[in-house]
PDB file of N, CA and C in Angstrom:
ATOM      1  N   UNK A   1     171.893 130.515 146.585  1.00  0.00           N
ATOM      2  CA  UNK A   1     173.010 131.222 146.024  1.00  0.00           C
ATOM      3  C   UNK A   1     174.292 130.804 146.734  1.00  0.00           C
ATOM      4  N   UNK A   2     173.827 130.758 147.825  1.00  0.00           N
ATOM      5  CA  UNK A   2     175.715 130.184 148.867  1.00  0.00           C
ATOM      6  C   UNK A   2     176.010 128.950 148.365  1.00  0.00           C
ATOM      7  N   UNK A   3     175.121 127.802 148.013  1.00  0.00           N
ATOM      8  CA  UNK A   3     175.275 126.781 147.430  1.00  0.00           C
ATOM      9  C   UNK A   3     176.298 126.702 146.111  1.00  0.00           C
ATOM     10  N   UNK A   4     175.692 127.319 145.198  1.00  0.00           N
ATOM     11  CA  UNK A   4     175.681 127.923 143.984  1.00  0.00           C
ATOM     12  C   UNK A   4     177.591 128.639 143.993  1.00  0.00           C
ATOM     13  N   UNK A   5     177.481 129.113 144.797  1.00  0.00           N
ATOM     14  CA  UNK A   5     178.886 130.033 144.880  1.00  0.00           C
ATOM     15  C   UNK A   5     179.813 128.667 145.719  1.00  0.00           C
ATOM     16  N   UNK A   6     179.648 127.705 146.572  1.00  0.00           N
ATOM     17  CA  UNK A   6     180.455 126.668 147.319  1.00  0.00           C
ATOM     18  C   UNK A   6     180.753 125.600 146.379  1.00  0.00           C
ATOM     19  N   UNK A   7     179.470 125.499 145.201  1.00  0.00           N
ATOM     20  CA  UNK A   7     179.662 124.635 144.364  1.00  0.00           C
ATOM     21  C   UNK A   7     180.397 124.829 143.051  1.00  0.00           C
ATOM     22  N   UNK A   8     180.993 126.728 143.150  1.00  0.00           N
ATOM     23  CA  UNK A   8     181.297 126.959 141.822  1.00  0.00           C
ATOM     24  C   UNK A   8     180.667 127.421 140.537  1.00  0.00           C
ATOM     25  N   UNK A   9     179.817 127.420 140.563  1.00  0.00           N
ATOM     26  CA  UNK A   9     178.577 127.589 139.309  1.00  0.00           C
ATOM     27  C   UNK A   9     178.404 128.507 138.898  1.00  0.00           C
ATOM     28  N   UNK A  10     179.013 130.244 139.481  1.00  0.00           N
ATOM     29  CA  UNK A  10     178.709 131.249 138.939  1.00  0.00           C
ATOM     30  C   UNK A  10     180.177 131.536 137.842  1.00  0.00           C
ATOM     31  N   UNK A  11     180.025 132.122 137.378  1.00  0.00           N
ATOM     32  CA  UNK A  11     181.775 132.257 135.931  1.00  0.00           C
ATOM     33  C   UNK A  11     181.636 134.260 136.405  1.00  0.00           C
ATOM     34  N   UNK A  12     180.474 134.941 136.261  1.00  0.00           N
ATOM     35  CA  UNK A  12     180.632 135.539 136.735  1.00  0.00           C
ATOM     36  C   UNK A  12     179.807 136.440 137.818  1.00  0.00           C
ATOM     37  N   UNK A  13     179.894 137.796 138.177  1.00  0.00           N
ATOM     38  CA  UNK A  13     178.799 138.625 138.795  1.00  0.00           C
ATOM     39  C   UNK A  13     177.341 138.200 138.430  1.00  0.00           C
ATOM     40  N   UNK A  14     177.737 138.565 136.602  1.00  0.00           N
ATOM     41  CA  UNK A  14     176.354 139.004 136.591  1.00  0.00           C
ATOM     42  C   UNK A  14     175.302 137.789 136.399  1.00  0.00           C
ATOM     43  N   UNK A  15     175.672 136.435 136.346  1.00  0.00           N
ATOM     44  CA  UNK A  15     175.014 135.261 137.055  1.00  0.00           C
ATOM     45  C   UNK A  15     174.614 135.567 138.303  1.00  0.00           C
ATOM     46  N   UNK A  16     175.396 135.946 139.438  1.00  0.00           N
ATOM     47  CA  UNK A  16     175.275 135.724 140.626  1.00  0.00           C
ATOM     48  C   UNK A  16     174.440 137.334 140.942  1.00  0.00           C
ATOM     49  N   UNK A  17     174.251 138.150 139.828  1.00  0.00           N
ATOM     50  CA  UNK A  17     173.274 139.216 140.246  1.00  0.00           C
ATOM     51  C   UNK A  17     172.003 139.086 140.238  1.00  0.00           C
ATOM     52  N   UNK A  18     171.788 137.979 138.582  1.00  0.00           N
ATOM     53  CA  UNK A  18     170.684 137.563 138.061  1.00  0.00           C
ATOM     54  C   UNK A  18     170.164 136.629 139.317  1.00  0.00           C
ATOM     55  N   UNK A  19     170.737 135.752 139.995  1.00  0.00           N
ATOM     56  CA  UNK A  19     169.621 135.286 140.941  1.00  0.00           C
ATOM     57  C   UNK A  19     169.631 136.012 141.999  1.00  0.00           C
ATOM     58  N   UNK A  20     169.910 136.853 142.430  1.00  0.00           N
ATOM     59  CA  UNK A  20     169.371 138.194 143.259  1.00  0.00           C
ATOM     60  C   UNK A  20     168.728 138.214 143.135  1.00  0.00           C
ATOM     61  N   UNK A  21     168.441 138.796 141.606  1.00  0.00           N
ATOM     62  CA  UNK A  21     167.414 139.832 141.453  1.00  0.00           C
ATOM     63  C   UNK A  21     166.311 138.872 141.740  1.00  0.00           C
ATOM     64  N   UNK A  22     165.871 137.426 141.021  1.00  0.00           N
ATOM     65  CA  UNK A  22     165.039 136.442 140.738  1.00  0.00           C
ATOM     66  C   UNK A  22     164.494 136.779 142.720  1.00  0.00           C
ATOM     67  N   UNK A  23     165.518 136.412 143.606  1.00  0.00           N
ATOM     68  CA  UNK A  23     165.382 135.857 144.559  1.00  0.00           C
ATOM     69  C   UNK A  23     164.437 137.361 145.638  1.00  0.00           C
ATOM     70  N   UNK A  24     164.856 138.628 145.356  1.00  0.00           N
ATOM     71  CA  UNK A  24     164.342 139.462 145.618  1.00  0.00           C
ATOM     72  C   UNK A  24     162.825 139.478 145.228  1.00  0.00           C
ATOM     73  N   UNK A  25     162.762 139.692 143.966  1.00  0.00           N
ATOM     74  CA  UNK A  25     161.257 139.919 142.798  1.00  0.00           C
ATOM     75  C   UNK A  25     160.370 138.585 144.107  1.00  0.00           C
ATOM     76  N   UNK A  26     161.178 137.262 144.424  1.00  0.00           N
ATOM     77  CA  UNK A  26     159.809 136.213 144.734  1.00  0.00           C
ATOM     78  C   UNK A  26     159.397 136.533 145.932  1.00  0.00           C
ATOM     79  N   UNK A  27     160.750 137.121 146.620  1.00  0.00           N
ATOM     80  CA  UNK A  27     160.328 137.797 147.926  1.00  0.00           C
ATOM     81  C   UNK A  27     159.060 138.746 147.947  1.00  0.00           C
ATOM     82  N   UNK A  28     159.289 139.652 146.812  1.00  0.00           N
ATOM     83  CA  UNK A  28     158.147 140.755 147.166  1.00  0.00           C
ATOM     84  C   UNK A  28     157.045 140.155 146.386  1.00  0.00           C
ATOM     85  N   UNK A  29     156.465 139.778 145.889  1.00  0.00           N
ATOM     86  CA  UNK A  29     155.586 138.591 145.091  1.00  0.00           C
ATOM     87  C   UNK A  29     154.817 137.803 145.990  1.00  0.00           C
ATOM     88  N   UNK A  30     155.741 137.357 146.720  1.00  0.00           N
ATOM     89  CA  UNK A  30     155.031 135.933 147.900  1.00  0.00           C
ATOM     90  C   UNK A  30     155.138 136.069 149.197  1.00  0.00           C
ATOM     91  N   UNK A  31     154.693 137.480 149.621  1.00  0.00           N
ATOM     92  CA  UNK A  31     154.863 138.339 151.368  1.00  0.00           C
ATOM     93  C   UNK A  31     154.478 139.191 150.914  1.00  0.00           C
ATOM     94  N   UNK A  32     153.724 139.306 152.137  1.00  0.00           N
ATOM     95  CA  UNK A  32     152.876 140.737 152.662  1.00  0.00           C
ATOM     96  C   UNK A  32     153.485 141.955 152.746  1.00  0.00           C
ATOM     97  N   UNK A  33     153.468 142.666 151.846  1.00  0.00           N
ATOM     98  CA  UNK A  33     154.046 143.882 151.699  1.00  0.00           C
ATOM     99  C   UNK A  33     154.700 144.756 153.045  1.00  0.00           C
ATOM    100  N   UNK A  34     153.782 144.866 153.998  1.00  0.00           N
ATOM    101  CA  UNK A  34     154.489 145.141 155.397  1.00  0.00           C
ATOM    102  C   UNK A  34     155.145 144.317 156.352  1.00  0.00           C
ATOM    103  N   UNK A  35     155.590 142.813 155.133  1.00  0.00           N
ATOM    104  CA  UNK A  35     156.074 141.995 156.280  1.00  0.00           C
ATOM    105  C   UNK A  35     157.819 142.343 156.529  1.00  0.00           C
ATOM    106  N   UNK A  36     158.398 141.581 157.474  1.00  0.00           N
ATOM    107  CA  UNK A  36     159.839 141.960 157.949  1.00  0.00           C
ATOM    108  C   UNK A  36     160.387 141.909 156.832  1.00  0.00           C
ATOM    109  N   UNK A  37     160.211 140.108 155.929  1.00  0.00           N
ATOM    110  CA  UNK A  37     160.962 139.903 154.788  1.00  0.00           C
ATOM    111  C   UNK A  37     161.342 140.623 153.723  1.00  0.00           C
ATOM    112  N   UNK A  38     159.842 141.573 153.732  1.00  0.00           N
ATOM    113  CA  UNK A  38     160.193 142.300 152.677  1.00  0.00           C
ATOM    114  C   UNK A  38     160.539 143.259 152.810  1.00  0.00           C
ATOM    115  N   UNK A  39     160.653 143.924 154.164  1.00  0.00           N
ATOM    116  CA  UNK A  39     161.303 145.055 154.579  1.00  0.00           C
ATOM    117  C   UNK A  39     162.777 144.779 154.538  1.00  0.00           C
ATOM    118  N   UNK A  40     163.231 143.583 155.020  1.00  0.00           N
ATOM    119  CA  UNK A  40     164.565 143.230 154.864  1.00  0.00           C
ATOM    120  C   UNK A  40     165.151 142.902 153.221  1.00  0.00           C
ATOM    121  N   UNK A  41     164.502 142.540 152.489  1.00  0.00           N
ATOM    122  CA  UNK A  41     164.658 142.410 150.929  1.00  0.00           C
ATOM    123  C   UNK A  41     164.790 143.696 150.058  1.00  0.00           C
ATOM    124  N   UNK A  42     164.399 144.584 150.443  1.00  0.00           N
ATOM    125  CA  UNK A  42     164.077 146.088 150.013  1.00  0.00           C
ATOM    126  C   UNK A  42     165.559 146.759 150.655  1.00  0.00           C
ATOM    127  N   UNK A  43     166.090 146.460 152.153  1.00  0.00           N
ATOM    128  CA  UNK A  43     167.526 146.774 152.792  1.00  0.00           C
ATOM    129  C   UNK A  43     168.464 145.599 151.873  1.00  0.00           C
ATOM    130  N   UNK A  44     168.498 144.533 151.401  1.00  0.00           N
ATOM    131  CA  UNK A  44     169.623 144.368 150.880  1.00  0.00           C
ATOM    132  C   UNK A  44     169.580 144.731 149.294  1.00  0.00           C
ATOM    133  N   UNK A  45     168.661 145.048 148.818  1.00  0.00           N
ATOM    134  CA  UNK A  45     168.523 145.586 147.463  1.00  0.00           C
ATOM    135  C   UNK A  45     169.294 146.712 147.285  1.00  0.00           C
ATOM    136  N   UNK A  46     169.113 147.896 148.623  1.00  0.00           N
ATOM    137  CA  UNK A  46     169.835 148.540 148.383  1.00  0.00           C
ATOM    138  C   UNK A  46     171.355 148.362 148.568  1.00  0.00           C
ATOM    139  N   UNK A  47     171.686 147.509 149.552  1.00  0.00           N
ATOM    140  CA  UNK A  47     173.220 147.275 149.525  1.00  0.00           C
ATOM    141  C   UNK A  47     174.288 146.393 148.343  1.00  0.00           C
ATOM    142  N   UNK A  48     172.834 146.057 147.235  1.00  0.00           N
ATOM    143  CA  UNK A  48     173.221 144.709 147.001  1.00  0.00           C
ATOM    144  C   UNK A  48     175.092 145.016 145.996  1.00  0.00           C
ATOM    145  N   UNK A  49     175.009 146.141 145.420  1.00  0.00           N
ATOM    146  CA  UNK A  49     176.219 146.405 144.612  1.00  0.00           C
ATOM    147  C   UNK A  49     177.565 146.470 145.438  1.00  0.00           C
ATOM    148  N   UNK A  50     177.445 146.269 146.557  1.00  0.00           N
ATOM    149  CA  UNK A  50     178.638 146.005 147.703  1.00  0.00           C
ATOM    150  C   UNK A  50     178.652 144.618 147.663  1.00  0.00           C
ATOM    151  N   UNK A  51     177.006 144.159 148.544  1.00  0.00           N
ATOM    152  CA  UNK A  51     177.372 142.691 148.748  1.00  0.00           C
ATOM    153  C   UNK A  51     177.685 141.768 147.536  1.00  0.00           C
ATOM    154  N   UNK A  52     177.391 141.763 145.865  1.00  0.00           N
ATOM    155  CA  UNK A  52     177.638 141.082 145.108  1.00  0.00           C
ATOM    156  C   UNK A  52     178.949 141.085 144.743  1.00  0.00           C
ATOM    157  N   UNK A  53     179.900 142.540 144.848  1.00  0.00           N
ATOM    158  CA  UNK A  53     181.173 142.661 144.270  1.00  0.00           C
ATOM    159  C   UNK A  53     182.250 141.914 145.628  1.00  0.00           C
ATOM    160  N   UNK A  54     182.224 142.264 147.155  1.00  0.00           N
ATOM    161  CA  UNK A  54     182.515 141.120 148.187  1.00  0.00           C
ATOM    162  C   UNK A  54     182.568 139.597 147.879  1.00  0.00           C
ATOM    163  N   UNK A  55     181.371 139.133 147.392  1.00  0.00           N
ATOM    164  CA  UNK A  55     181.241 137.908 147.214  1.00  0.00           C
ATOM    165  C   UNK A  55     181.803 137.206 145.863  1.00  0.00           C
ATOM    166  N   UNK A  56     181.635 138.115 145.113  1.00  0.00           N
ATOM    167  CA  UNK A  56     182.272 138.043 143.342  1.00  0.00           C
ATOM    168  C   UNK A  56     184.170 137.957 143.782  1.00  0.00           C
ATOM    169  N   UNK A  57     184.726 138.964 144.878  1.00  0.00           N
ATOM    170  CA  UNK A  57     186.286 139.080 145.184  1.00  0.00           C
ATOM    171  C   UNK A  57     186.292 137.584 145.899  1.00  0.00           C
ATOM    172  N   UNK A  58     186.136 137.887 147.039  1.00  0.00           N
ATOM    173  CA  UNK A  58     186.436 136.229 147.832  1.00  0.00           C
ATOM    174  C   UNK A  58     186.176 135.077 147.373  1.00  0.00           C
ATOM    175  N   UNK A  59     185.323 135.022 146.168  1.00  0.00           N
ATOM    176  CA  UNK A  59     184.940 134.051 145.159  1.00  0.00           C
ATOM    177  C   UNK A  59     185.830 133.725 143.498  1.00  0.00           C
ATOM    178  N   UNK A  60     186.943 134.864 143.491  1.00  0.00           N
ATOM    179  CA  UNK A  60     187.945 134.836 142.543  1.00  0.00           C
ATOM    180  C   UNK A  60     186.617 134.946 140.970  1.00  0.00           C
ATOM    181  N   UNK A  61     185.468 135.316 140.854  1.00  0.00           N
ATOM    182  CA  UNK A  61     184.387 135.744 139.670  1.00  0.00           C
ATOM    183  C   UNK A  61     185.124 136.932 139.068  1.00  0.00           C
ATOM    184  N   UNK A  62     184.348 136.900 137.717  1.00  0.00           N
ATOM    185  CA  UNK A  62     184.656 137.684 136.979  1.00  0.00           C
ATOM    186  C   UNK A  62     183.693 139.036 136.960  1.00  0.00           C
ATOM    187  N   UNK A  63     184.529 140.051 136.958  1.00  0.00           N
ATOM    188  CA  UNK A  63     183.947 141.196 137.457  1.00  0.00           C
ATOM    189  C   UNK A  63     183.692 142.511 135.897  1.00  0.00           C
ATOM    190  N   UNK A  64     182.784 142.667 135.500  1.00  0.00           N
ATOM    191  CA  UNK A  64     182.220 143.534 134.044  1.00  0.00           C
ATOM    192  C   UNK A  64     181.959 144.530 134.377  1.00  0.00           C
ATOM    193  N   UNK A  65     182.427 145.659 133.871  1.00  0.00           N
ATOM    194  CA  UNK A  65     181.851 147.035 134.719  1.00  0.00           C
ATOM    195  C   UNK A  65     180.896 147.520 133.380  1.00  0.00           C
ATOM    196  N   UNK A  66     179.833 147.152 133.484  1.00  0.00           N
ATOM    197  CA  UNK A  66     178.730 147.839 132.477  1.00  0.00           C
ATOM    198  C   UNK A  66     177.519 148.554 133.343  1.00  0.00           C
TER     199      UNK A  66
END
């Protein structure tokens, strides 16, 4: 995703939410349910409507309030 956002590629949020979400779901999918990762994947899930709209501002993205 940092790639993705350095290279330009998102137009808006909800691109850059959609591979969140993708990137979360493989997390809990492919780790051990009590592992750190997914304990840490489960903590930015919940923050994630801060960290995407931060990154969407300093990134000049287009922001949809639905």
């Amino acid at each position: 995703m940092k790639e993705k956002l350095e290279r330009e590629e998102y137009r808006s949020v909800q691109g850059m939410q959609k591979d969140f979400v993708l990137v979360m779901q493989n997390c809990l999918q492919f780790n051990a349910p009590d592992s750190e990762i997914v304990r840490e994947a489960q903590q930015q899930t919940l923050t994630r409507p801060k960290l995407l709209k931060e990154a969407a501002l300093k990134n000049n993205l287009f922001i949809c309030d639905e």
